[in-house]
N, C-alpha and C. Protein backbone atom coordinates (compact mmCIF):
# COMPACT_ATOMS: atom_id res chain seq x y z
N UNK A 1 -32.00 -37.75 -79.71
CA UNK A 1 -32.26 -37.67 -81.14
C UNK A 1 -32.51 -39.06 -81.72
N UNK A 2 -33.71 -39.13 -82.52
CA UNK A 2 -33.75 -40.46 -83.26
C UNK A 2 -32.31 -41.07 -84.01
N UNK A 3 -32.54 -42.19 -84.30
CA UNK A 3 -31.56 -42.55 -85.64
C UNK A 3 -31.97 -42.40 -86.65
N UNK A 4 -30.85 -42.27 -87.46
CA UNK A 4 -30.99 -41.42 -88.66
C UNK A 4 -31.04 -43.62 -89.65
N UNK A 5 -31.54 -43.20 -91.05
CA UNK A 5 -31.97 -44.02 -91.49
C UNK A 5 -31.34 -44.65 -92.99
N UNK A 6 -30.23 -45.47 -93.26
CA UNK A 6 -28.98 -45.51 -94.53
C UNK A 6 -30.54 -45.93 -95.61
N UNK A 7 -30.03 -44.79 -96.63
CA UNK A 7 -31.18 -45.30 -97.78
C UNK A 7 -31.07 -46.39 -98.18
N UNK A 8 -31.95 -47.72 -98.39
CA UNK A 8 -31.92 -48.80 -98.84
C UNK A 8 -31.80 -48.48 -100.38
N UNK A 9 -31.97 -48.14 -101.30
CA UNK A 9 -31.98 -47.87 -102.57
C UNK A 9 -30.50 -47.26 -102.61
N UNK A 10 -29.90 -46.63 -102.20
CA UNK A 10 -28.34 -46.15 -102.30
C UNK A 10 -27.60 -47.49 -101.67
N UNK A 11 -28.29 -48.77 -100.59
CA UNK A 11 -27.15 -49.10 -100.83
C UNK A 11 -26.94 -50.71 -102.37
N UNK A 12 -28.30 -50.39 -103.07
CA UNK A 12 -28.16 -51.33 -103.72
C UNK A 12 -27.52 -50.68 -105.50
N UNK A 13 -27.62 -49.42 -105.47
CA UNK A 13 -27.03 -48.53 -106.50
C UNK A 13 -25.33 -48.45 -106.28
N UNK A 14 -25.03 -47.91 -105.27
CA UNK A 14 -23.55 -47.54 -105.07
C UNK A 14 -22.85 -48.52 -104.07
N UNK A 15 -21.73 -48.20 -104.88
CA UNK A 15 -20.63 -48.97 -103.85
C UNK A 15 -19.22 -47.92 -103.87
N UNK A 16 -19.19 -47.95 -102.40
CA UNK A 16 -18.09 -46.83 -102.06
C UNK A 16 -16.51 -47.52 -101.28
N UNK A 17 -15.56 -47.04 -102.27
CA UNK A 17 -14.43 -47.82 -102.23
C UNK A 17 -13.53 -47.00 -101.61
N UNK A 18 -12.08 -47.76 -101.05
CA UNK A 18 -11.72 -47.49 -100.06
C UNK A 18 -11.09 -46.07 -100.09
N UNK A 19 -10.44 -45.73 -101.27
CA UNK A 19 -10.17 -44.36 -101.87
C UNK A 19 -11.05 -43.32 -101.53
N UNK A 20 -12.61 -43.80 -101.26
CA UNK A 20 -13.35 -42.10 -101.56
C UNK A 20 -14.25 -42.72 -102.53
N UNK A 21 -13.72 -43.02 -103.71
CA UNK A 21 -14.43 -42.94 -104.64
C UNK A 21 -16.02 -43.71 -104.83
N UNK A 22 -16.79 -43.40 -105.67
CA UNK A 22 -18.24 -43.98 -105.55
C UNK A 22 -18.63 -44.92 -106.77
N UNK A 23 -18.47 -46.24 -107.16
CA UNK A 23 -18.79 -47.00 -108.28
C UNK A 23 -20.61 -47.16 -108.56
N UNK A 24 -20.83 -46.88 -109.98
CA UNK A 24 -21.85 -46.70 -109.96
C UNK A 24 -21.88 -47.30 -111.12
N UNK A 25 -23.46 -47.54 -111.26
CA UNK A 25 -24.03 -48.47 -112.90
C UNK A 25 -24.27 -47.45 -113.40
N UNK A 26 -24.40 -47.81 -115.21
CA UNK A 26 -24.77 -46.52 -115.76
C UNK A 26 -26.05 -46.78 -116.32
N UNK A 27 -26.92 -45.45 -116.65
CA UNK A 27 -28.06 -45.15 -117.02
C UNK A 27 -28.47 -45.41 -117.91
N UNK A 28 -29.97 -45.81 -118.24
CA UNK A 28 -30.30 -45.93 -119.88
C UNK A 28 -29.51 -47.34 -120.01
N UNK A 29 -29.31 -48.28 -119.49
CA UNK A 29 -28.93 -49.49 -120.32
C UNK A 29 -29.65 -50.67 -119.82
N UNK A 30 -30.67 -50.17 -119.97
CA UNK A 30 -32.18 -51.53 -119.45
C UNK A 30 -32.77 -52.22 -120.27
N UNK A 31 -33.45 -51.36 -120.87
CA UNK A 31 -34.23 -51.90 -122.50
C UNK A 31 -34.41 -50.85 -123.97
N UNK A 32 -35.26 -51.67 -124.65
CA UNK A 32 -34.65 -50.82 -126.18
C UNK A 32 -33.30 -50.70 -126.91
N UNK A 33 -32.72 -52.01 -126.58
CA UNK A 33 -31.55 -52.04 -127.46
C UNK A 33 -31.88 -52.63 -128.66
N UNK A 34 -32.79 -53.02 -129.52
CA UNK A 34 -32.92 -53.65 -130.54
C UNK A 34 -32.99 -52.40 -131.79
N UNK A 35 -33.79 -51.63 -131.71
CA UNK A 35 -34.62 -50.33 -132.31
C UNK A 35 -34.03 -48.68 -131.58
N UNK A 36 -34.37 -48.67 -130.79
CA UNK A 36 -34.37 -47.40 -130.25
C UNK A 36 -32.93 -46.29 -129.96
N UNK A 37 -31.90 -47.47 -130.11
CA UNK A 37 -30.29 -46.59 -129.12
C UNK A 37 -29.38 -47.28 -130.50
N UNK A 38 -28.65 -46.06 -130.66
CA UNK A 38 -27.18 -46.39 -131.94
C UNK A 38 -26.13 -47.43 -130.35
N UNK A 39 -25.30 -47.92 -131.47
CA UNK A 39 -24.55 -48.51 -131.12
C UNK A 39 -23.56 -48.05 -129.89
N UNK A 40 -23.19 -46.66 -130.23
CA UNK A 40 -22.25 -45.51 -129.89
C UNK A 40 -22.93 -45.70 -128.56
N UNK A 41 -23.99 -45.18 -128.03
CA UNK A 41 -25.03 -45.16 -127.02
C UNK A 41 -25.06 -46.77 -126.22
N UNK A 42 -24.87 -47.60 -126.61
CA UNK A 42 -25.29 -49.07 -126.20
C UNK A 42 -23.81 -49.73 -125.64
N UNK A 43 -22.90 -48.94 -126.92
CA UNK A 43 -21.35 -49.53 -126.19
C UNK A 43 -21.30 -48.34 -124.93
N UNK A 44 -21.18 -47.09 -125.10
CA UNK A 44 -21.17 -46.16 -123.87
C UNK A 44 -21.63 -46.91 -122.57
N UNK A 45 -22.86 -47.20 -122.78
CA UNK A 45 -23.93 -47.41 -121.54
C UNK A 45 -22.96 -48.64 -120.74
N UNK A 46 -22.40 -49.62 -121.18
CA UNK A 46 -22.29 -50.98 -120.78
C UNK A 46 -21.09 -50.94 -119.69
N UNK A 47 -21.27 -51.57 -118.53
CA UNK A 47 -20.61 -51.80 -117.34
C UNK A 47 -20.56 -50.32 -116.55
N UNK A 48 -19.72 -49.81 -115.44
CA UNK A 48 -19.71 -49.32 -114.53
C UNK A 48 -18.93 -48.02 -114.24
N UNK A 49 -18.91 -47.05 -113.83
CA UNK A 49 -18.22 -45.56 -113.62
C UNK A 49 -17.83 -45.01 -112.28
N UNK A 50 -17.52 -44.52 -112.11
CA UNK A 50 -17.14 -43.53 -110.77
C UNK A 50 -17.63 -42.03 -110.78
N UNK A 51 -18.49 -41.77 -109.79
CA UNK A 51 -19.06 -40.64 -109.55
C UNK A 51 -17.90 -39.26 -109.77
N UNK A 52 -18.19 -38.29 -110.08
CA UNK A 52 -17.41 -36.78 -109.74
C UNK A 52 -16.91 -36.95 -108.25
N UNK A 53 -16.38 -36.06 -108.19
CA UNK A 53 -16.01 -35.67 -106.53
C UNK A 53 -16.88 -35.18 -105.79
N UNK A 54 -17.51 -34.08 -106.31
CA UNK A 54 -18.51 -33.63 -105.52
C UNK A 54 -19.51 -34.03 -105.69
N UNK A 55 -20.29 -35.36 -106.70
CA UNK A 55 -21.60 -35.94 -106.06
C UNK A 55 -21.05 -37.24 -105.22
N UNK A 56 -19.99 -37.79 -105.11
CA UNK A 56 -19.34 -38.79 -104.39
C UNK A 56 -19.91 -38.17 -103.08
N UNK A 57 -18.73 -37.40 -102.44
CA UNK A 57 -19.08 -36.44 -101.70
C UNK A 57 -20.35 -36.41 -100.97
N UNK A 58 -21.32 -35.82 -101.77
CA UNK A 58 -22.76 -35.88 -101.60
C UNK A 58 -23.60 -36.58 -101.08
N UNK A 59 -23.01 -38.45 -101.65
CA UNK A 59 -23.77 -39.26 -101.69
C UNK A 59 -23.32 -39.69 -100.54
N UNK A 60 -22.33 -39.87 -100.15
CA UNK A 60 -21.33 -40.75 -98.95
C UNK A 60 -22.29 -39.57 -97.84
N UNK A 61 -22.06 -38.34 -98.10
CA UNK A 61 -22.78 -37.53 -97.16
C UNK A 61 -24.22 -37.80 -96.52
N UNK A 62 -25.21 -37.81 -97.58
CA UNK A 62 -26.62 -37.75 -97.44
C UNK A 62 -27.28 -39.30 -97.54
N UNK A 63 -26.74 -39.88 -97.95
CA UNK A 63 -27.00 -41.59 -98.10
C UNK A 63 -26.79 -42.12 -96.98
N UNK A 64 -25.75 -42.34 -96.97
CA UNK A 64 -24.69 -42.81 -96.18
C UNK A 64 -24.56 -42.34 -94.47
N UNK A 65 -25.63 -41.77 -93.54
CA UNK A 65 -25.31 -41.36 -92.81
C UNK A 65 -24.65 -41.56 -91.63
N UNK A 66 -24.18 -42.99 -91.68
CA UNK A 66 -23.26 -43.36 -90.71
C UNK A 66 -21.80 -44.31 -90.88
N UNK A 67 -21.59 -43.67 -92.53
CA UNK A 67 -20.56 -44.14 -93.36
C UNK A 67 -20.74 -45.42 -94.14
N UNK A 68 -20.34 -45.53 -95.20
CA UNK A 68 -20.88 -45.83 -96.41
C UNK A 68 -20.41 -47.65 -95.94
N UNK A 69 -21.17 -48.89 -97.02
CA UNK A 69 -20.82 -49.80 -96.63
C UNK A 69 -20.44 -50.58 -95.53
C-alpha cells in the first residue's frame, strides 16, 4: 500500500495538544475591521479556540494520518 499523505494545510491551521484536544484560529478575523464587523464580532473573532470533540476527532482522524504533530 502507498503512504498515505499528512495535509500540509492542517498542519499549519491546527495544533493538537497532549489532552486530545485541537487549538485552532478563529474565522473571519482577516480584514474589514474598519467598516464592515461591530465590535461584538471583532472582540469575538480575536485569538484562539478548541475544536468540539467530534470535529477534533475528525481532524486528528482524516488529517492527521499518522498522528497529529
Amino acid at each position: 500500500m502507498p503512504k498515505l499523505k499528512t495535509r500540509s494545510g492542517a498542519k499549519k491551521r491546527f495544533q493538537v495538544k497532549k489532552n486530545g484536544k485541537v487549538k485552532h484560529g478563529k474565522a473571519f478575523a482577516k480584514h474589514l475591521f474598519t467598516h464592515a464587523k461591530s465590535m461584538d464580532s471583532r472582540r469575538r473573532n480575536r485569538g484562539t479556540s478548541h475544536l468540539d470533540k467530534m470535529d477534533a476527532k475528525k481532524v486528528v482522524k482524516e488529517m492527521f494520518p499518522y498522528g497529529a504533530n
